[in-house]
N, C-alpha and C. Protein backbone atom coordinates (compact mmCIF):
# COMPACT_ATOMS: atom_id res chain seq x y z
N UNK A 1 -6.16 -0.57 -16.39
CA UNK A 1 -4.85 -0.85 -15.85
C UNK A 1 -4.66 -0.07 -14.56
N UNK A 2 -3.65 -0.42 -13.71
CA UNK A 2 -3.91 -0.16 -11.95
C UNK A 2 -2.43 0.52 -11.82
N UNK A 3 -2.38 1.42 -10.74
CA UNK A 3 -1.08 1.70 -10.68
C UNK A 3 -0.77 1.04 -9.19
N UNK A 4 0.81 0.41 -9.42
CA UNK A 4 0.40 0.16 -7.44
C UNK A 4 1.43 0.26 -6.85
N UNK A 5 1.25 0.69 -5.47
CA UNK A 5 2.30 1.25 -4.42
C UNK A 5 2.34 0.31 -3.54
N UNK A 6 3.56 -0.38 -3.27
CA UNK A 6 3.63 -1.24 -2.13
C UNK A 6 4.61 -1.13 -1.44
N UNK A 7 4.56 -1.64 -0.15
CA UNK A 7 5.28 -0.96 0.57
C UNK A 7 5.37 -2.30 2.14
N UNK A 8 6.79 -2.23 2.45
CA UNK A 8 7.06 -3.01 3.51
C UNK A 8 8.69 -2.76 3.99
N UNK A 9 9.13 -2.84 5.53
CA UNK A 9 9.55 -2.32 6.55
C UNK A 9 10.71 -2.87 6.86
N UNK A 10 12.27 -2.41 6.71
CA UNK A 10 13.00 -3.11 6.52
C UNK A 10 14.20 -3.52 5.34
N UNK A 11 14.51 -4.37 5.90
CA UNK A 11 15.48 -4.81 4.27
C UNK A 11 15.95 -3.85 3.58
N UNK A 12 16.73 -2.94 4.01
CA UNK A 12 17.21 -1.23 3.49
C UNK A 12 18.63 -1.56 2.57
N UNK A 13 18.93 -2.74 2.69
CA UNK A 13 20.78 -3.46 2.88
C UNK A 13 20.34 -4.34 1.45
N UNK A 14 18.69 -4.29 0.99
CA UNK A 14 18.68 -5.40 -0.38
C UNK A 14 18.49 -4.52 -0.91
N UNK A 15 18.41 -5.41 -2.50
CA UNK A 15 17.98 -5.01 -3.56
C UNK A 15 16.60 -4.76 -3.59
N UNK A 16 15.64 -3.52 -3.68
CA UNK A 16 14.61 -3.54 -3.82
C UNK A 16 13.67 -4.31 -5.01
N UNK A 17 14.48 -4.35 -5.91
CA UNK A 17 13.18 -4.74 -6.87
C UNK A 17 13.37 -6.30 -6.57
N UNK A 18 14.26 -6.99 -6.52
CA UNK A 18 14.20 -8.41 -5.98
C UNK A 18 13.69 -8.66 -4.78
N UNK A 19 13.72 -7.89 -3.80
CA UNK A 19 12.42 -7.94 -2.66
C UNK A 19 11.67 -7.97 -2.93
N UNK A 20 10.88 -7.00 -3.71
CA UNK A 20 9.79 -6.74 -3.79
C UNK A 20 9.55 -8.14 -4.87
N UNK A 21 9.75 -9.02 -5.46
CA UNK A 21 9.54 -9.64 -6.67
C UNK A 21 9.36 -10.81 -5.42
N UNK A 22 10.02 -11.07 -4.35
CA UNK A 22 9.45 -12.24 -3.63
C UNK A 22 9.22 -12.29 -2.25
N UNK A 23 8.82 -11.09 -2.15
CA UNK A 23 8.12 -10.94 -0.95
C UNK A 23 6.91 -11.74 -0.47
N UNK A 24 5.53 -11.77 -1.45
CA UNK A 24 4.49 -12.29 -1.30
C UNK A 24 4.73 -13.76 -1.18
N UNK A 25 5.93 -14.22 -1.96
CA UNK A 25 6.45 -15.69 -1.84
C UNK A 25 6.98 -16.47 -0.86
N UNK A 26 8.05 -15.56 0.18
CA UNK A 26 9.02 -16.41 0.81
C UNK A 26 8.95 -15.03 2.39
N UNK A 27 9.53 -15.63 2.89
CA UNK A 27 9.83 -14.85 4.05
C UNK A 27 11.30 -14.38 4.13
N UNK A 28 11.27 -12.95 4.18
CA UNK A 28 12.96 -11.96 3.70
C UNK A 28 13.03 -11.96 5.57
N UNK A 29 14.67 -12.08 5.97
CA UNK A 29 14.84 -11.99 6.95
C UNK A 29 14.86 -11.00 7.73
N UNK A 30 15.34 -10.08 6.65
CA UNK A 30 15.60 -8.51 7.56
C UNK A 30 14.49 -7.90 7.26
N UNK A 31 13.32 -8.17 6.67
CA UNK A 31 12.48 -7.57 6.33
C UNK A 31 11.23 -7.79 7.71
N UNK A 32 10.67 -6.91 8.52
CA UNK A 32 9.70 -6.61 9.41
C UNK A 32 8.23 -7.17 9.00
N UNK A 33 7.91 -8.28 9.83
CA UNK A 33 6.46 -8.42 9.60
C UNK A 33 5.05 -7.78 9.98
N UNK A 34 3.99 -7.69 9.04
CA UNK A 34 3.29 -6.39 8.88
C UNK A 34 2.23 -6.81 9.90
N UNK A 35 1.81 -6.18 10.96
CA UNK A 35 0.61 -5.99 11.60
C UNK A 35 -1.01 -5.75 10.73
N UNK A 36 -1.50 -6.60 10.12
CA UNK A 36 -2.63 -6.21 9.47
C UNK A 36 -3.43 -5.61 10.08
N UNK A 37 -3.09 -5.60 11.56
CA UNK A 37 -4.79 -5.10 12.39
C UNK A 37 -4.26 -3.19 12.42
N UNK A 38 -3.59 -3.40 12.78
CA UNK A 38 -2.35 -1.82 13.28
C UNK A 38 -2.44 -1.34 11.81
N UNK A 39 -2.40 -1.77 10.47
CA UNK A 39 -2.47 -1.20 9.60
C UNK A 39 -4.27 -0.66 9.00
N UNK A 40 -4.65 -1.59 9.07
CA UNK A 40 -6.52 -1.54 8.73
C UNK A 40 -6.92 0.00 9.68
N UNK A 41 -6.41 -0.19 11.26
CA UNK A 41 -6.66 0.96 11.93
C UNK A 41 -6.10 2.07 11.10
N UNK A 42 -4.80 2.01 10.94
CA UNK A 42 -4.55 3.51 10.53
C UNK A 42 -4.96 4.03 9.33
N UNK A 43 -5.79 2.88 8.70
CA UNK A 43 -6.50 2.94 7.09
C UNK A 43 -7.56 4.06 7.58
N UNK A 44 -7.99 3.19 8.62
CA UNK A 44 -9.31 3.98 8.82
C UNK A 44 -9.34 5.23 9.86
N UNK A 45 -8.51 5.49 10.35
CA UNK A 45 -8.23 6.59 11.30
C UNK A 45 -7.74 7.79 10.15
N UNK A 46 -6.55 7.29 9.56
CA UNK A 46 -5.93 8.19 8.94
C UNK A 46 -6.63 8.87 7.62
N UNK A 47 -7.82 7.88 7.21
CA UNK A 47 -8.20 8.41 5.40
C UNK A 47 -10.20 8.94 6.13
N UNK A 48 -10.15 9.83 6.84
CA UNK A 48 -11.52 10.20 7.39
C UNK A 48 -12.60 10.15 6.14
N UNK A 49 -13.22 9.87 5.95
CA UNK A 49 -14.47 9.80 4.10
C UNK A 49 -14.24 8.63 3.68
N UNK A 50 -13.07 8.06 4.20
CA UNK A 50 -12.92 6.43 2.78
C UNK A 50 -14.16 5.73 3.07
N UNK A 51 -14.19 4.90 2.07
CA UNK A 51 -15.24 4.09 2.15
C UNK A 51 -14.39 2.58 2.03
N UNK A 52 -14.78 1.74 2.92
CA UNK A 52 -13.74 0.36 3.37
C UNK A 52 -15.03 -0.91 3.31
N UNK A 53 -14.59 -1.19 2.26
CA UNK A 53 -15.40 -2.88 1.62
C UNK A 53 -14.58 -3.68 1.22
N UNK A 54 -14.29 -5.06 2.42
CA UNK A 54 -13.66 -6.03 2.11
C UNK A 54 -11.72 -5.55 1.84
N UNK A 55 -11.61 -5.80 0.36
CA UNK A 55 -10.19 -5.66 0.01
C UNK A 55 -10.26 -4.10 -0.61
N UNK A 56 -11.27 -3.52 -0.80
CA UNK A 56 -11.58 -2.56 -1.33
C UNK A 56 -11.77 -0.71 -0.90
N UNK A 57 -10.52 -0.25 -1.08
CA UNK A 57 -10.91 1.28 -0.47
C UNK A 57 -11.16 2.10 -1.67
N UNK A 58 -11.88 3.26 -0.97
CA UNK A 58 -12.17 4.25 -2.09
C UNK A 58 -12.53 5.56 -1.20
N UNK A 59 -11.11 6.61 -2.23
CA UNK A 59 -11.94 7.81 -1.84
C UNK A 59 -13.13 8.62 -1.56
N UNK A 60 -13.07 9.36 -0.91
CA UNK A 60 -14.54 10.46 -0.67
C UNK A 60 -15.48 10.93 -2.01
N UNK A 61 -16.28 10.73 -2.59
CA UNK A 61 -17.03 10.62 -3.56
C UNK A 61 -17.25 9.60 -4.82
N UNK A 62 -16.39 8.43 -4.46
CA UNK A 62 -16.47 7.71 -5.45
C UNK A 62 -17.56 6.63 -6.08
N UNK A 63 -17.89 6.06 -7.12
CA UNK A 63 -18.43 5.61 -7.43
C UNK A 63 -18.77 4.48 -6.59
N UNK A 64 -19.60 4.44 -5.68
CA UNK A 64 -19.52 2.55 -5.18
C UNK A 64 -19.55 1.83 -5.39
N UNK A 65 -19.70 1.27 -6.84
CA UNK A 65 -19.67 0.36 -7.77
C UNK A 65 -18.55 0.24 -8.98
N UNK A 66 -17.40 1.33 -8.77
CA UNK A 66 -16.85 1.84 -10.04
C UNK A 66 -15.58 2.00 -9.29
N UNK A 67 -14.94 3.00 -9.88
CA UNK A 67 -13.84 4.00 -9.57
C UNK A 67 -14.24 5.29 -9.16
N UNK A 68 -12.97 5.98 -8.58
CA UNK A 68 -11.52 5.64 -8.26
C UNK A 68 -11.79 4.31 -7.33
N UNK A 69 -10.75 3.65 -6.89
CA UNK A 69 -10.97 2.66 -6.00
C UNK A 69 -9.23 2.31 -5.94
N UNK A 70 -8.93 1.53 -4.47
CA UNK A 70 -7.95 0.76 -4.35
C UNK A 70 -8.14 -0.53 -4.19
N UNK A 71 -7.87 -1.45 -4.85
CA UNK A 71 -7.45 -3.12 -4.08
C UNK A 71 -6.03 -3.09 -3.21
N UNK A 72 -6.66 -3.52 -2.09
CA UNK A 72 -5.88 -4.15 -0.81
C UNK A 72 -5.20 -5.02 -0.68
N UNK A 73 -4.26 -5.62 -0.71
CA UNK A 73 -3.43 -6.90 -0.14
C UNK A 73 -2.44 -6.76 0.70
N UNK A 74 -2.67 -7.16 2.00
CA UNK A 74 -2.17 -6.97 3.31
C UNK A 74 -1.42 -8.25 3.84
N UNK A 75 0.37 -8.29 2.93
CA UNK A 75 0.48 -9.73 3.61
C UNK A 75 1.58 -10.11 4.26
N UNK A 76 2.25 -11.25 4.91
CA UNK A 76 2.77 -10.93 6.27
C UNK A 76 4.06 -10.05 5.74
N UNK A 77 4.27 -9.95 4.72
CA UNK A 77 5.81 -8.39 5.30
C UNK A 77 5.52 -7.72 3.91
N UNK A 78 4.68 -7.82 3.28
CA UNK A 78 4.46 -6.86 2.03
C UNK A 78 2.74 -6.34 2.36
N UNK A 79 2.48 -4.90 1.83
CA UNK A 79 1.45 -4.32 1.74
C UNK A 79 1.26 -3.47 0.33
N UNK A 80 0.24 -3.98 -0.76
CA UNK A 80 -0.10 -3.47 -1.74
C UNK A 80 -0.89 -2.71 -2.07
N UNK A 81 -1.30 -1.71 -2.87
CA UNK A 81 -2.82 -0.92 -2.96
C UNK A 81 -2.25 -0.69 -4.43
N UNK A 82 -3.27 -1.02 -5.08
CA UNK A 82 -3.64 -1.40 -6.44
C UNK A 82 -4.66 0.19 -6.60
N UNK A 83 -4.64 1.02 -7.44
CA UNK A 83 -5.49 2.21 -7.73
C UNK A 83 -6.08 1.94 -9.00
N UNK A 84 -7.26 2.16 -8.88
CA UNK A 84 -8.04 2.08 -10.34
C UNK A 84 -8.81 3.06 -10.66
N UNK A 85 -8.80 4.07 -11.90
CA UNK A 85 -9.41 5.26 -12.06
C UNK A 85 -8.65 5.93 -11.15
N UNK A 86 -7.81 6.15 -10.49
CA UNK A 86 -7.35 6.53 -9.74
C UNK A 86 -6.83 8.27 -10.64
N UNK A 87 -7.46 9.39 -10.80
CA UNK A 87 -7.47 10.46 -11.65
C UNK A 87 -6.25 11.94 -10.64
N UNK A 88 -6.79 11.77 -9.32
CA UNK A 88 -6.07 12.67 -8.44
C UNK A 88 -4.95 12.33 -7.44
N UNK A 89 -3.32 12.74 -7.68
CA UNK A 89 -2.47 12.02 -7.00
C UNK A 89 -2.58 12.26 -5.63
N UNK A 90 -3.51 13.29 -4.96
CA UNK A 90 -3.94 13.13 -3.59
C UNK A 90 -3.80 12.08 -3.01
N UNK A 91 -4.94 11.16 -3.91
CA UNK A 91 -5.26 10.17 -3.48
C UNK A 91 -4.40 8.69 -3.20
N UNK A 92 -3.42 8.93 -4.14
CA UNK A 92 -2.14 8.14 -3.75
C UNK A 92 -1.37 8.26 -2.66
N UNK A 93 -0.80 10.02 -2.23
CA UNK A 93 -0.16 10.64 -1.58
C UNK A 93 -1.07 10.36 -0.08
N UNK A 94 -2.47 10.39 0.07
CA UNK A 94 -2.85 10.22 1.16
C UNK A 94 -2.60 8.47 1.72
N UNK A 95 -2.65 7.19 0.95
CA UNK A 95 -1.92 6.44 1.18
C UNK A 95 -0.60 6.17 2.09
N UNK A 96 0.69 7.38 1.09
CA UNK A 96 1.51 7.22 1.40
C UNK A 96 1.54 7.57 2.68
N UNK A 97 1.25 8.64 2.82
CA UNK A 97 0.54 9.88 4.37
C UNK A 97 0.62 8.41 5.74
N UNK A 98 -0.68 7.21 5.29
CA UNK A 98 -1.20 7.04 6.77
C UNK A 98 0.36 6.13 6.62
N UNK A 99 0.80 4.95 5.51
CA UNK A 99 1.95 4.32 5.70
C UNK A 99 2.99 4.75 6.64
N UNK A 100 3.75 5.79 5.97
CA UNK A 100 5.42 6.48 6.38
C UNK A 100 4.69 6.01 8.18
N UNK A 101 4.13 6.85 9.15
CA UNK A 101 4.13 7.13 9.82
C UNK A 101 4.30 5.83 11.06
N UNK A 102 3.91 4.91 10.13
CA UNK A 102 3.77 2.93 10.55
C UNK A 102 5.38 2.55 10.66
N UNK A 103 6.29 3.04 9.73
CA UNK A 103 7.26 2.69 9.45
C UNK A 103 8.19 1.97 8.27
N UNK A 104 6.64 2.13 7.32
CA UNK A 104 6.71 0.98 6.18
C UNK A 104 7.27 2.12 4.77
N UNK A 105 8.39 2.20 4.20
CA UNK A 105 8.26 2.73 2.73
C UNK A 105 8.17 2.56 1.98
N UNK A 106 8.24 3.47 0.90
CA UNK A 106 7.24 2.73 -0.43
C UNK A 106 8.09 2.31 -1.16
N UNK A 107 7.72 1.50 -2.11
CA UNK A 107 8.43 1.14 -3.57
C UNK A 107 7.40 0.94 -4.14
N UNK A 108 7.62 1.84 -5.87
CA UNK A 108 6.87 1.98 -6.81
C UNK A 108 7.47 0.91 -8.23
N UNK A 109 6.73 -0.55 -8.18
CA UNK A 109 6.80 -1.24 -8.83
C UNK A 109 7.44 -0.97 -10.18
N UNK A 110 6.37 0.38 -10.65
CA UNK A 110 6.23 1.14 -12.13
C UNK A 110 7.82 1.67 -12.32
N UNK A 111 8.33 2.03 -11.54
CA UNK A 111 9.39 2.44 -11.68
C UNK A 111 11.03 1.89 -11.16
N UNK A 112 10.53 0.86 -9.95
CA UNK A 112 11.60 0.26 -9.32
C UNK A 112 12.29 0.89 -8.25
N UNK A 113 11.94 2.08 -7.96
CA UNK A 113 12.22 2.94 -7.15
C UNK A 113 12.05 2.54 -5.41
N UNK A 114 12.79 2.89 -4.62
CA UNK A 114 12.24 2.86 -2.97
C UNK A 114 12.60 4.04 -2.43
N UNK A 115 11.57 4.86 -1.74
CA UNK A 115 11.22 5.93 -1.63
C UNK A 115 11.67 5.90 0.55
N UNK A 116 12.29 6.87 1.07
CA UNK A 116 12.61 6.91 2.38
C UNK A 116 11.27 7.19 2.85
């Protein structure tokens, strides 16, 4: 089972968990559409050791075939990362790290929460 942090730019005036429930679906108005290229960069600028395959990131020592690992989904106004084995909250927190700085905050599905 995966824990996942997603996160997109905007829409401060909705309801988060109903955003977030149709984001991947429809296009939210006040909600900011996501630069996939501007984000992939700061994936890879910001997480120095990751290892970047396809939809797939993974921390500095991880299994390359296994865990820890993230799944990726980068889509036009929502951004997901799916953690698997995911054992050290570093590794979440460094996520959050390259995001904030883009402009995008988080909301934690698991909890319903949206984070400044």
């Amino acid at each position: 089972m995966g824990y996942t942090l997603a996160f997109w730019s905007g829409g401060d005036d909705l309801d988060p968990v109903d955003t977030y429930r149709i984001l991947d679906e429809k296009h939210v108005e006040s909600v900011r559409g996501i630069d996939s290229d501007e984000v992939q960069r700061a994936l890879i600028d910001g997480l120095p050791g990751w290892t970047h395959a396809g939809n797939i990131l993974q921390p500095p020592g991880a299994d390359p075939d296994g865990a820890p690992a993230f799944d990726v989904h980068i889509g036009r106004q929502l951004a997901q990362f799916t953690g698997y084995g995911i054992e050290d909250g570093a590794d979440f927190n460094a996520i959050i790290d390259v995001m904030h700085p883009l402009g995008y905050r988080l909301f934690d599905p698991q909890t319903n929460e949206r984070f400044g």
